[in-house]
C-alpha atoms as a PDB file:
ATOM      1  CA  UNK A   1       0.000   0.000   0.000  1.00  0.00           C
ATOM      2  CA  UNK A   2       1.197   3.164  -1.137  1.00  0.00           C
ATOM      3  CA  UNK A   3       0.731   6.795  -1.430  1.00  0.00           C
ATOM      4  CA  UNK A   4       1.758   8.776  -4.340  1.00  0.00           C
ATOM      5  CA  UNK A   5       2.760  12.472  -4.318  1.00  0.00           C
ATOM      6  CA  UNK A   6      -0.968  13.300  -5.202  1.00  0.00           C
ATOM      7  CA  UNK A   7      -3.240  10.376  -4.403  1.00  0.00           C
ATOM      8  CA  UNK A   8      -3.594   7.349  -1.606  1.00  0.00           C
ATOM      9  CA  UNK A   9      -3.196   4.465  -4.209  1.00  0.00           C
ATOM     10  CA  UNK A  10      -3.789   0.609  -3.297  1.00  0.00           C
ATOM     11  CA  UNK A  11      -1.179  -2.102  -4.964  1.00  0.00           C
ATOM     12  CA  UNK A  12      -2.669  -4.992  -5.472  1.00  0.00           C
ATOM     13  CA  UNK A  13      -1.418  -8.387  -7.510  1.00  0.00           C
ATOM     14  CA  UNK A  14       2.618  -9.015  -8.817  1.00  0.00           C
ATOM     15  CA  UNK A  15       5.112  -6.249  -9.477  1.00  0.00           C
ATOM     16  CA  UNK A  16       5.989  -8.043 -13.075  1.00  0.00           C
ATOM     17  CA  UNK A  17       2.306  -8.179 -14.716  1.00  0.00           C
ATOM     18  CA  UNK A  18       0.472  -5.792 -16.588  1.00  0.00           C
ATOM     19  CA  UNK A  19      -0.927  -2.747 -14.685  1.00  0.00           C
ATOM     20  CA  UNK A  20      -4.370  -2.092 -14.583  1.00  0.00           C
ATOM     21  CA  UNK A  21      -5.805   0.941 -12.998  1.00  0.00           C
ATOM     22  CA  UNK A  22      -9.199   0.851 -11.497  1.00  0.00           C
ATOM     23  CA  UNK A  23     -11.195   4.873 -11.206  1.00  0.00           C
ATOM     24  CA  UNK A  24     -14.117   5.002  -9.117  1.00  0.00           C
ATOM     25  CA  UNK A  25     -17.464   7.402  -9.738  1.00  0.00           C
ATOM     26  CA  UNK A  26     -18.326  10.175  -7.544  1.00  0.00           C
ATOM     27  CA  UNK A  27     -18.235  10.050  -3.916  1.00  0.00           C
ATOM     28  CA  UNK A  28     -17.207   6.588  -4.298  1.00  0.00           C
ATOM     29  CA  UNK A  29     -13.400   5.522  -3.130  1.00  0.00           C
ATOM     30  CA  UNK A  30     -10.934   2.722  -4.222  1.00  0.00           C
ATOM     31  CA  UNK A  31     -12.139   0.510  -2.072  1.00  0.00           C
ATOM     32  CA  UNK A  32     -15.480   0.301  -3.389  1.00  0.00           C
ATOM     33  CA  UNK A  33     -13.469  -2.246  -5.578  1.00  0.00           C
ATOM     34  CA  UNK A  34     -11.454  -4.298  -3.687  1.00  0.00           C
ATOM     35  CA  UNK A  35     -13.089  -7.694  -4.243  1.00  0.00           C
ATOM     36  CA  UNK A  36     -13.099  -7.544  -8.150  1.00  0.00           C
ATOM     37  CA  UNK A  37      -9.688  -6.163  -7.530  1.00  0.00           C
ATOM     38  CA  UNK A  38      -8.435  -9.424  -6.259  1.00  0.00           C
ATOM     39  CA  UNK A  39      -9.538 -11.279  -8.786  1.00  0.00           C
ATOM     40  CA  UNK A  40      -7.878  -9.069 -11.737  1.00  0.00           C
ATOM     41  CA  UNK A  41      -5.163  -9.367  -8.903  1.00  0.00           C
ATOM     42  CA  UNK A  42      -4.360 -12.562 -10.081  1.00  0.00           C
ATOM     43  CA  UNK A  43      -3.090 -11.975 -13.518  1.00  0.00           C
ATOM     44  CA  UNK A  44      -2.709  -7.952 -13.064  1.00  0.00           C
ATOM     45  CA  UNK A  45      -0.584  -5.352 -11.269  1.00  0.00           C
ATOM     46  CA  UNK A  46      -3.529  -3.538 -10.321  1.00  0.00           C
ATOM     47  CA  UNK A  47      -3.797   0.255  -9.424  1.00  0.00           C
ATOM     48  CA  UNK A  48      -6.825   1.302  -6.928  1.00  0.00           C
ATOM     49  CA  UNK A  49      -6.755   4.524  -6.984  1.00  0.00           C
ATOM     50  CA  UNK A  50      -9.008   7.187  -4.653  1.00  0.00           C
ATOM     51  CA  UNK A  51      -9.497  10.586  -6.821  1.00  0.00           C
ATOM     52  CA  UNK A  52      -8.684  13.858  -5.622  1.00  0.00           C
ATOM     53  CA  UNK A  53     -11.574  15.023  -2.992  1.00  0.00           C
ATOM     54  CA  UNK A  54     -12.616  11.335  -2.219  1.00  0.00           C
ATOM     55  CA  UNK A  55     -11.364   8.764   0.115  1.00  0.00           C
ATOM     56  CA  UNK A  56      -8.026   9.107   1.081  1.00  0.00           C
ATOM     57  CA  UNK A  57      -6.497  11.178  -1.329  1.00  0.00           C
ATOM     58  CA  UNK A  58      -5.695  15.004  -0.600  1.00  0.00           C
ATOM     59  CA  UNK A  59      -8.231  17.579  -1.009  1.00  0.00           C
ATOM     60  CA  UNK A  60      -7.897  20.279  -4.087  1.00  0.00           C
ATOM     61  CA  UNK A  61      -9.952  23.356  -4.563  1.00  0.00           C
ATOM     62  CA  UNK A  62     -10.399  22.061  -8.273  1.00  0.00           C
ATOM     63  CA  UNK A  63     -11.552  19.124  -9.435  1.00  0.00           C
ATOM     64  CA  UNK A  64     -11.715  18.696 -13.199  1.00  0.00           C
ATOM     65  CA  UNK A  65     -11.109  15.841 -15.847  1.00  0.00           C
ATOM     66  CA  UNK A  66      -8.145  17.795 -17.196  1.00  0.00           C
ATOM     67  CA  UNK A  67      -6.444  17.360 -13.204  1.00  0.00           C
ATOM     68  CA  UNK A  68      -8.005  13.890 -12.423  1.00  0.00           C
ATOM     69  CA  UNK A  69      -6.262  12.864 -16.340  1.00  0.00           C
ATOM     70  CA  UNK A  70      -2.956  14.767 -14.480  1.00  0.00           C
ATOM     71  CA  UNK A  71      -3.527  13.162 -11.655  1.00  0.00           C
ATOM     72  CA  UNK A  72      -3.330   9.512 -13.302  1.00  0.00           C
ATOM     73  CA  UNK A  73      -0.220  10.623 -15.060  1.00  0.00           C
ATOM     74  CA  UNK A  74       1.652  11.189 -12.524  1.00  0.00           C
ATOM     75  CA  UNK A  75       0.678   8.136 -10.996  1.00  0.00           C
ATOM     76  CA  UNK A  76       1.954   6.004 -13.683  1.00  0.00           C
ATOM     77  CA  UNK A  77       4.674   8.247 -13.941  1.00  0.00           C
ATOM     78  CA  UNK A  78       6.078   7.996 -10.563  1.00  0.00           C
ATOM     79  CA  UNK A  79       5.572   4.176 -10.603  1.00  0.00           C
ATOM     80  CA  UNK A  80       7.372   3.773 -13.952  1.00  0.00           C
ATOM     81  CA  UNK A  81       4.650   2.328 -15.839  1.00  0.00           C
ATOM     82  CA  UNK A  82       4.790   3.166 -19.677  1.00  0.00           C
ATOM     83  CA  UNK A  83       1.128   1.419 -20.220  1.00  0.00           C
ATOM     84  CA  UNK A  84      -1.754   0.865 -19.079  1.00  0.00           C
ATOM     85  CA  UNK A  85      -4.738  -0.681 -18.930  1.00  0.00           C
ATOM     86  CA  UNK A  86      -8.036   1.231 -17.500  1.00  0.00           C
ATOM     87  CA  UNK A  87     -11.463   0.835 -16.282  1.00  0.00           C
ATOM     88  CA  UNK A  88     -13.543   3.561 -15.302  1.00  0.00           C
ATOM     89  CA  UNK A  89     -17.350   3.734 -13.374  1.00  0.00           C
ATOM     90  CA  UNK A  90     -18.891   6.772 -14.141  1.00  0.00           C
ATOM     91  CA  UNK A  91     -17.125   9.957 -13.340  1.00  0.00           C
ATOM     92  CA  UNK A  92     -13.915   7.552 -13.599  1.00  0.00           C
ATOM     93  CA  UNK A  93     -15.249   6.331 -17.195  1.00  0.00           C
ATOM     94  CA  UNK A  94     -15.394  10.238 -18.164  1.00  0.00           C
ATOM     95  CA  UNK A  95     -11.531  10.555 -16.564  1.00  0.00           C
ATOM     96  CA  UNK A  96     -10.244   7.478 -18.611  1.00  0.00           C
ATOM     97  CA  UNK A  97     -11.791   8.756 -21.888  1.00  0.00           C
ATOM     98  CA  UNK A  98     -10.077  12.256 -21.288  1.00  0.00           C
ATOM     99  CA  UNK A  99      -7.028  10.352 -20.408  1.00  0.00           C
ATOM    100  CA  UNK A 100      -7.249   8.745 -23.542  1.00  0.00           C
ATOM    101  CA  UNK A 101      -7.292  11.677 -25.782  1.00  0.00           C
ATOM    102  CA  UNK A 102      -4.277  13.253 -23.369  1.00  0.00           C
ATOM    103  CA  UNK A 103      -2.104  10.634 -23.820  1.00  0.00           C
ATOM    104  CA  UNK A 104      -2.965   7.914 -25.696  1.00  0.00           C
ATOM    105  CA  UNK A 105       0.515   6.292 -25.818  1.00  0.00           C
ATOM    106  CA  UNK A 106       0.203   5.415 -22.261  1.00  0.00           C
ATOM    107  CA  UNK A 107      -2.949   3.520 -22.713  1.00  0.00           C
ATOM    108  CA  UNK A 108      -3.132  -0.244 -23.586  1.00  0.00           C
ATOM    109  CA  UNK A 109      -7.028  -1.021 -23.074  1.00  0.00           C
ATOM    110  CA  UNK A 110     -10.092   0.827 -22.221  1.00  0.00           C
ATOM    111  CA  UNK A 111     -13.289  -0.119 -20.494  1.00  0.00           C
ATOM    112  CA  UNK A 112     -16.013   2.465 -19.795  1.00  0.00           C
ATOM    113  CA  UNK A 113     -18.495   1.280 -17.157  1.00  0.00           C
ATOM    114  CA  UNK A 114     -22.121   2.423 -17.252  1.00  0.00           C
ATOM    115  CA  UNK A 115     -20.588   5.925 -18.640  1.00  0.00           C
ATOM    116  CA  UNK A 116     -21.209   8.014 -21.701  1.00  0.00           C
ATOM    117  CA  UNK A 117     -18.589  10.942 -23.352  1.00  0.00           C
ATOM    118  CA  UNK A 118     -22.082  13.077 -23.662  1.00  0.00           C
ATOM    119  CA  UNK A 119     -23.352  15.558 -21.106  1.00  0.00           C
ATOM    120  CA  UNK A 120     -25.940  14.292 -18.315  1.00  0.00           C
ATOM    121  CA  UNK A 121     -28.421  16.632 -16.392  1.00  0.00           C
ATOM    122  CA  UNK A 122     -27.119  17.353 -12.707  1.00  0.00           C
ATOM    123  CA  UNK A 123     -29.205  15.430 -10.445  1.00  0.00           C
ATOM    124  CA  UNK A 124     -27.031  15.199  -7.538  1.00  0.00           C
ATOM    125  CA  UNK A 125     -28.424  17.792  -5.503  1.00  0.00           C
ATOM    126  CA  UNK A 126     -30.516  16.222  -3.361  1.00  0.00           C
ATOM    127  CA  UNK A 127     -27.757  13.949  -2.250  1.00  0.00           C
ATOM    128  CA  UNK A 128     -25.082  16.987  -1.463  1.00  0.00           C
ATOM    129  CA  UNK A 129     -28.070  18.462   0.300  1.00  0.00           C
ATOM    130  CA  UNK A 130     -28.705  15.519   1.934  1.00  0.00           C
ATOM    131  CA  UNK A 131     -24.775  14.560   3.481  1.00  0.00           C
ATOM    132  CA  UNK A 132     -24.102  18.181   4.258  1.00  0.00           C
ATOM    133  CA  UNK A 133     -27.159  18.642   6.534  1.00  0.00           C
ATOM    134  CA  UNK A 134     -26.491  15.560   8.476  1.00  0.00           C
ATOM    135  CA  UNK A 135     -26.126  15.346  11.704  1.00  0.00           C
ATOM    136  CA  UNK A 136     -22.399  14.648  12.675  1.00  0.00           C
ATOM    137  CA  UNK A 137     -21.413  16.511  15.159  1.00  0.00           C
ATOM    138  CA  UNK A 138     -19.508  15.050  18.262  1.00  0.00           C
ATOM    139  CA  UNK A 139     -22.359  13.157  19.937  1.00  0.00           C
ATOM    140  CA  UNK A 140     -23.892  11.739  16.986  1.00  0.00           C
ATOM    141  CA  UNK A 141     -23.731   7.662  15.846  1.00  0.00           C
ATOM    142  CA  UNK A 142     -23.772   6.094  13.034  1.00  0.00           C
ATOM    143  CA  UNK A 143     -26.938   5.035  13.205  1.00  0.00           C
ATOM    144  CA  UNK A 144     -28.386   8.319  13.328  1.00  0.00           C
ATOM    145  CA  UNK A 145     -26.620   9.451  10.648  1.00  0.00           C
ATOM    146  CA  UNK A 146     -27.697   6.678   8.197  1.00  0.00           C
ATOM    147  CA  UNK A 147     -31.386   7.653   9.471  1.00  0.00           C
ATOM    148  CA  UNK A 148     -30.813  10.977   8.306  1.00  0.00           C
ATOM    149  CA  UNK A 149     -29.439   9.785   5.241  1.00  0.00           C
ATOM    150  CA  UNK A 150     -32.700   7.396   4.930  1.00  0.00           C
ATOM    151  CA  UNK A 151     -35.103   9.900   5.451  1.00  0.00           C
ATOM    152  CA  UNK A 152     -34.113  12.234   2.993  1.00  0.00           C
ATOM    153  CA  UNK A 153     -32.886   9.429   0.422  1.00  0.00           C
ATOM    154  CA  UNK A 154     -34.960   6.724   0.896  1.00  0.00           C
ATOM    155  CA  UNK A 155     -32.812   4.844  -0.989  1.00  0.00           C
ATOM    156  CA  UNK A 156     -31.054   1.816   1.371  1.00  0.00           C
ATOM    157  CA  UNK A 157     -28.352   0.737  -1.386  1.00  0.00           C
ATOM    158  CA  UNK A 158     -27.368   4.801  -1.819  1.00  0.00           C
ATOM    159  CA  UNK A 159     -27.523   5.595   1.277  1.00  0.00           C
ATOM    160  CA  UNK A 160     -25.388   2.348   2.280  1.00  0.00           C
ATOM    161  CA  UNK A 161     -22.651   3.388  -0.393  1.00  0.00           C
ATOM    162  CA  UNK A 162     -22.421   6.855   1.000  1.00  0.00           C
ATOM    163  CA  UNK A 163     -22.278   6.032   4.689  1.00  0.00           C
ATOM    164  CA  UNK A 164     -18.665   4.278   3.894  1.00  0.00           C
ATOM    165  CA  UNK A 165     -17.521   7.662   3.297  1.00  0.00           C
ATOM    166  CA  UNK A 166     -18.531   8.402   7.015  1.00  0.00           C
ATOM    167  CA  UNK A 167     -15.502   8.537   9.445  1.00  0.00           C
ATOM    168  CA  UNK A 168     -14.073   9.722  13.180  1.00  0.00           C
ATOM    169  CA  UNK A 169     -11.079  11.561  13.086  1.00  0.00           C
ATOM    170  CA  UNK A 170      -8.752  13.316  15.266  1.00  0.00           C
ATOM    171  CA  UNK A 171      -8.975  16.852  15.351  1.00  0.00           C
ATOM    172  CA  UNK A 172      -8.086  19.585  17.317  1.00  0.00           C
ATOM    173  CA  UNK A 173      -7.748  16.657  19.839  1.00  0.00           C
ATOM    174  CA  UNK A 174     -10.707  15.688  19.706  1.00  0.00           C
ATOM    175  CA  UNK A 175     -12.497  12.624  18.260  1.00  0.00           C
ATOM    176  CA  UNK A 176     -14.791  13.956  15.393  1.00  0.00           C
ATOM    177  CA  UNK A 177     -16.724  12.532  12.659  1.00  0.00           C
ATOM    178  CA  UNK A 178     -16.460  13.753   9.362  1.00  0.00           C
ATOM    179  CA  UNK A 179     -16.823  12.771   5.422  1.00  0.00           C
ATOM    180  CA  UNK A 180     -13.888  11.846   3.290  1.00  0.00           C
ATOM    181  CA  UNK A 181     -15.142  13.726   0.065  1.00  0.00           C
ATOM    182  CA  UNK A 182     -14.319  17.433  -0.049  1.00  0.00           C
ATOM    183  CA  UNK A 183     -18.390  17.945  -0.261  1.00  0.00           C
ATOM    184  CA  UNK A 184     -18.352  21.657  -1.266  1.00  0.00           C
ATOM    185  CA  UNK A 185     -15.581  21.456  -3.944  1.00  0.00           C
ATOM    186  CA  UNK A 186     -17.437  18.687  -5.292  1.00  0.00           C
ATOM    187  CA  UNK A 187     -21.235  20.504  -5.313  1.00  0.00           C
ATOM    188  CA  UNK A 188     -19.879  23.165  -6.961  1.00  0.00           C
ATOM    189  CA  UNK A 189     -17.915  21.111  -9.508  1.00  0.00           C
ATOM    190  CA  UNK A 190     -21.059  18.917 -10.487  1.00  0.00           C
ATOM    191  CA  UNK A 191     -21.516  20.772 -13.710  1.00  0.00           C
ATOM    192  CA  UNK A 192     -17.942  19.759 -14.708  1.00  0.00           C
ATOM    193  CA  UNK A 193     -18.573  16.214 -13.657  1.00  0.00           C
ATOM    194  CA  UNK A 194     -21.317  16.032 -15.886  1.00  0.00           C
ATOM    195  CA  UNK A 195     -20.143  17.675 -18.769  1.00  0.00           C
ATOM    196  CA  UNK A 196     -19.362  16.575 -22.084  1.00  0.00           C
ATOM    197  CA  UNK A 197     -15.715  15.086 -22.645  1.00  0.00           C
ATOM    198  CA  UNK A 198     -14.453  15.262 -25.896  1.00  0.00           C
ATOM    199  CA  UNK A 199     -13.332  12.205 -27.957  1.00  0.00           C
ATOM    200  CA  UNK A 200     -11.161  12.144 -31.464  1.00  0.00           C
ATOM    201  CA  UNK A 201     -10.215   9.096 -33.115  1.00  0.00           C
ATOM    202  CA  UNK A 202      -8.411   6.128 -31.837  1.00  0.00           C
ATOM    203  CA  UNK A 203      -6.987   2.845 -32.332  1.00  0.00           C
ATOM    204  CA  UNK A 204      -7.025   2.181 -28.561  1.00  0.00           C
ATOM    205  CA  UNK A 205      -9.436  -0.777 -27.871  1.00  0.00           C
ATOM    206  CA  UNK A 206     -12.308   0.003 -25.855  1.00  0.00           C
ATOM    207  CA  UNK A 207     -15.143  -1.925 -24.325  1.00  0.00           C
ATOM    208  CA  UNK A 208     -18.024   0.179 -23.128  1.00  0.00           C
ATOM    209  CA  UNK A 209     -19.712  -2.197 -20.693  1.00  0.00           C
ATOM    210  CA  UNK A 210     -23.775  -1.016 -19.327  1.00  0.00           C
ATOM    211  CA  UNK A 211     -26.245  -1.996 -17.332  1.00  0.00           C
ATOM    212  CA  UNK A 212     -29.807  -2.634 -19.129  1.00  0.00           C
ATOM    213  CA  UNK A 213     -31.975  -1.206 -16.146  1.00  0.00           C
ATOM    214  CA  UNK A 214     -29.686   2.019 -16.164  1.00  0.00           C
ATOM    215  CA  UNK A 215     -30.236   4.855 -18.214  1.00  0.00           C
ATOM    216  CA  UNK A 216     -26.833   6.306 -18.494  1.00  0.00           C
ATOM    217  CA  UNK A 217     -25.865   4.506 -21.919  1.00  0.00           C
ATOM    218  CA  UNK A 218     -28.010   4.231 -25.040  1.00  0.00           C
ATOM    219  CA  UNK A 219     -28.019   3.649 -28.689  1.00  0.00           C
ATOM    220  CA  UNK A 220     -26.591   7.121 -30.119  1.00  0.00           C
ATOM    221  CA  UNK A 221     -23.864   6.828 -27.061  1.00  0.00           C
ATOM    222  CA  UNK A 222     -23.097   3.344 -28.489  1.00  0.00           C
ATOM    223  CA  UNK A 223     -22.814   4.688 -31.897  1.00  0.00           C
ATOM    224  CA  UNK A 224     -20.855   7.740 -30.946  1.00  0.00           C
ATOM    225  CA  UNK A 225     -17.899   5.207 -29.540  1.00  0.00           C
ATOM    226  CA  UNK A 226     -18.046   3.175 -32.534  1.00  0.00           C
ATOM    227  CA  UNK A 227     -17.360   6.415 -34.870  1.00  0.00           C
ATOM    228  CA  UNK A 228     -14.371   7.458 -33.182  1.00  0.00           C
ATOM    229  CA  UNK A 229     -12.764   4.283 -31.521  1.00  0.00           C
ATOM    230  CA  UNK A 230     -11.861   2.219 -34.279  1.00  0.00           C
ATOM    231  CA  UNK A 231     -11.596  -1.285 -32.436  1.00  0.00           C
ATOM    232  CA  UNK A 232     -14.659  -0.703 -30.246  1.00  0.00           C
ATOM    233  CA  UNK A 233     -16.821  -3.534 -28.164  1.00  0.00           C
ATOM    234  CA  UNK A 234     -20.223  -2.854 -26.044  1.00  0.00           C
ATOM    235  CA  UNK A 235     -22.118  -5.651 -23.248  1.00  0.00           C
ATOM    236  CA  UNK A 236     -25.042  -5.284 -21.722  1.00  0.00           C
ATOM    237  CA  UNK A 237     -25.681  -6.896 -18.248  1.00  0.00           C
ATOM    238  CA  UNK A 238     -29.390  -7.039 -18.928  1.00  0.00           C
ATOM    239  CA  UNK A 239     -30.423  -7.033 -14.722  1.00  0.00           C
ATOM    240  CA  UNK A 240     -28.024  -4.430 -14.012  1.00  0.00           C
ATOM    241  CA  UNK A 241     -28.460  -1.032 -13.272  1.00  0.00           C
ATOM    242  CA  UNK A 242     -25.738   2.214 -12.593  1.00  0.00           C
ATOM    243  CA  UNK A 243     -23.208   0.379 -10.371  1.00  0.00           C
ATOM    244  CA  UNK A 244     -23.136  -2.383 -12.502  1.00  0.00           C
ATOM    245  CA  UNK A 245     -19.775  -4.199 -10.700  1.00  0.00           C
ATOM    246  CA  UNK A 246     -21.695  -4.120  -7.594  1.00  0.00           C
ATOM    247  CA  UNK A 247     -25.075  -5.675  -8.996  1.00  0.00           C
ATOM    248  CA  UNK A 248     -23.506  -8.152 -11.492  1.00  0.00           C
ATOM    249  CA  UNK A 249     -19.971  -8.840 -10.392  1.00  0.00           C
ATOM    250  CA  UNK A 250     -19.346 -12.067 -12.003  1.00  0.00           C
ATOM    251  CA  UNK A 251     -20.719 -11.019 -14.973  1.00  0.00           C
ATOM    252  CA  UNK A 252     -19.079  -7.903 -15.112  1.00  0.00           C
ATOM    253  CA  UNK A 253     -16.173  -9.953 -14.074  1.00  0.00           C
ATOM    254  CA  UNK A 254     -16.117 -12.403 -17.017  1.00  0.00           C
ATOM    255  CA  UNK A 255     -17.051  -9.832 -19.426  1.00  0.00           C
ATOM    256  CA  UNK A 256     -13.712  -7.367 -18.645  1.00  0.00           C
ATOM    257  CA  UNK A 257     -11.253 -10.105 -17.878  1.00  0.00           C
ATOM    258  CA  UNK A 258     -11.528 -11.783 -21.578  1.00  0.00           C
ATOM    259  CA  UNK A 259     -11.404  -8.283 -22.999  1.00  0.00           C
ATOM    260  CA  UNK A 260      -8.135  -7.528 -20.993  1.00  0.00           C
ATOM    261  CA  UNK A 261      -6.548 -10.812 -22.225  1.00  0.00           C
ATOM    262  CA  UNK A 262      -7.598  -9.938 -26.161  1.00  0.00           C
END
C-alpha cells in the first residue's frame, strides 16, 4: 500500500504483470473495488486509486477531468509504468476517456463502465443536500446518521454506499466525525462532472460495458464510440443497473477479464 505524491493508491497483484488501474465514480473511493480487484489481482498489477476530494487522497480546490487525467499521469509516472490498462465507473469512465485523448501512448485497453462521453443533467443535488445537513457533530452515531441519510434518500443501497464515506477523526484533539469527500468542492464542480468530454479518433481498444436497467448509456452513445474508436466492443448486463460491478460482479467480471486478455 502506497501513497503517491498526489493520491492514496492501493497495490494490489505481482510487481511483473500488466498494470491495470481501477477509477471510481463520484463520492465513491478505491475501495469500493477491492473484491473484483483481487480477482484481476491474479493476472494484473492492479492500481486502486481514490481521486482527488474522495477517500483518502488530498483535497484540491479544483476538481476537473483535465487534473483527475494529471492526476493519473503522474501516478503512472512515478511508478514507472509506460502502459496501461483502465477501467472507469462513471465519473472515472469520463476521466479514462479524457485520459485517452491526453495521452494515448500510455494507454493499452479501455473499459467504460455504465458511462457516456455526452453531457448528463445534474441530479445530484438532493444527495449533497442531503450529506451536508447531516447530523455529525460530536455526539452523533452512526446510526443516526444513516437515518438521516434514509429519510431524505430513501434509498437503502445509496444511502449504504455513502455512509462508507462516514468517518471519526482526530482533530483539534478531539475525536470527530467527518466525510472523506471534499463535499463543497465537489457541489460546486457537479456541472464539470457532468459535462461533455471530448473524444477524437483512436486505435485504442475500448469496451463500453452497461447496465440494461440504467439509463446512463443508449443507442446514439453506443454509436458515438463506434465512430471514433476504431476497435470498439459494447455488453449489456441485462439485470443491471448504474453500479453495474456491484449488482452483477461475475458477470461484469467475465465480461472485462476476456477483454483484458484480447
Amino acid at each position: 500500500m502506497t501513497t503517491s505524491e498526489t493520491l492514496f493508491v492501493k497495490e494490489l497483484g505481482p510487481e511483473d504483470g500488466p498494470v491495470l488501474v481501477i477509477l471510481h465514480g463520484l463520492l465513491g473511493t478505491g475501495d469500493n473495488w477491492q473484491s473484483l480487484a483481487k480477482s484481476y489481482a491474479q493476472n494484473h498489477r492492479v492500481l486502486l486509486m481514490d481521486a482527488r476530494n474522495h477517500g483518502r487522497s488530498p483535497h484540491h480546490p479544483e476538481h476537473s477531468y483535465l487534473k483527475m487525467a494529471s492526476d493519473l499521469l503522474s501516478v503512472l509516472d512515478n511508478r514507472g509504468v509506460a502502459q496501461a490498462s483502465l477501467i472507469g465507473h462513471s465519473m472515472g469512465g469520463k476521466t479514462v476517456l479524457e485520459f485517452a485523448r491526453l495521452y494515448p501512448n500510455r494507454c493499452r485497453r479501455l473499459i467504460v463502465a455504465d458511462m457516456a462521453a455526452r453531457r448528463y443533467p445534474i441530479h445530484h443535488h438532493s444527495i449533497f443536500e442531503a450529506l451536508r445537513s447531516a447530523p455529525i457533530h460530536d455526539e452523533t452515531t452512526r446510526e443516526r446518521v444513516q437515518q438521516h441519510l434514509m429519510t431524505h434518500l430513501r434509498d437503502p443501497a445509496v444511502v449504504g454506499f455513502l455512509m462508507k464515506g462516514l468517518r471519526r477523526q482526530i482533530h483539534a484533539g478531539e475525536n470527530q466525525w467527518s466525510w472523506r469527500p471534499n463535499l463543497p468542492v465537489l457541489q460546486d464542480a457537479l456541472p464539470e462532472i457532468v459535462r461533455q468530454v471530448d473524444l477524437e479518433i483512436s486505435t485504442l481498444p475500448l469496451l463500453a460495458i452497461f447496465g440494461g436497467s440504467s439509463d446512463y448509456v443508449s443507442e446514439s452513445d453506443l454509436s458515438e464510440f463506434e465512430a471514433h474508436f476504431l476497435q470498439f466492443e459494447s455488453h449489456c448486463i441485462p439485470d443491471a443497473g448504474h453500479w453495474i460491478h456491484v449488482e452483477a460482479p461475475d458477470a461484469f467480471l467475465e465480461v472485462t477479464t476476456s477483454f483484458l486478455a484480447g
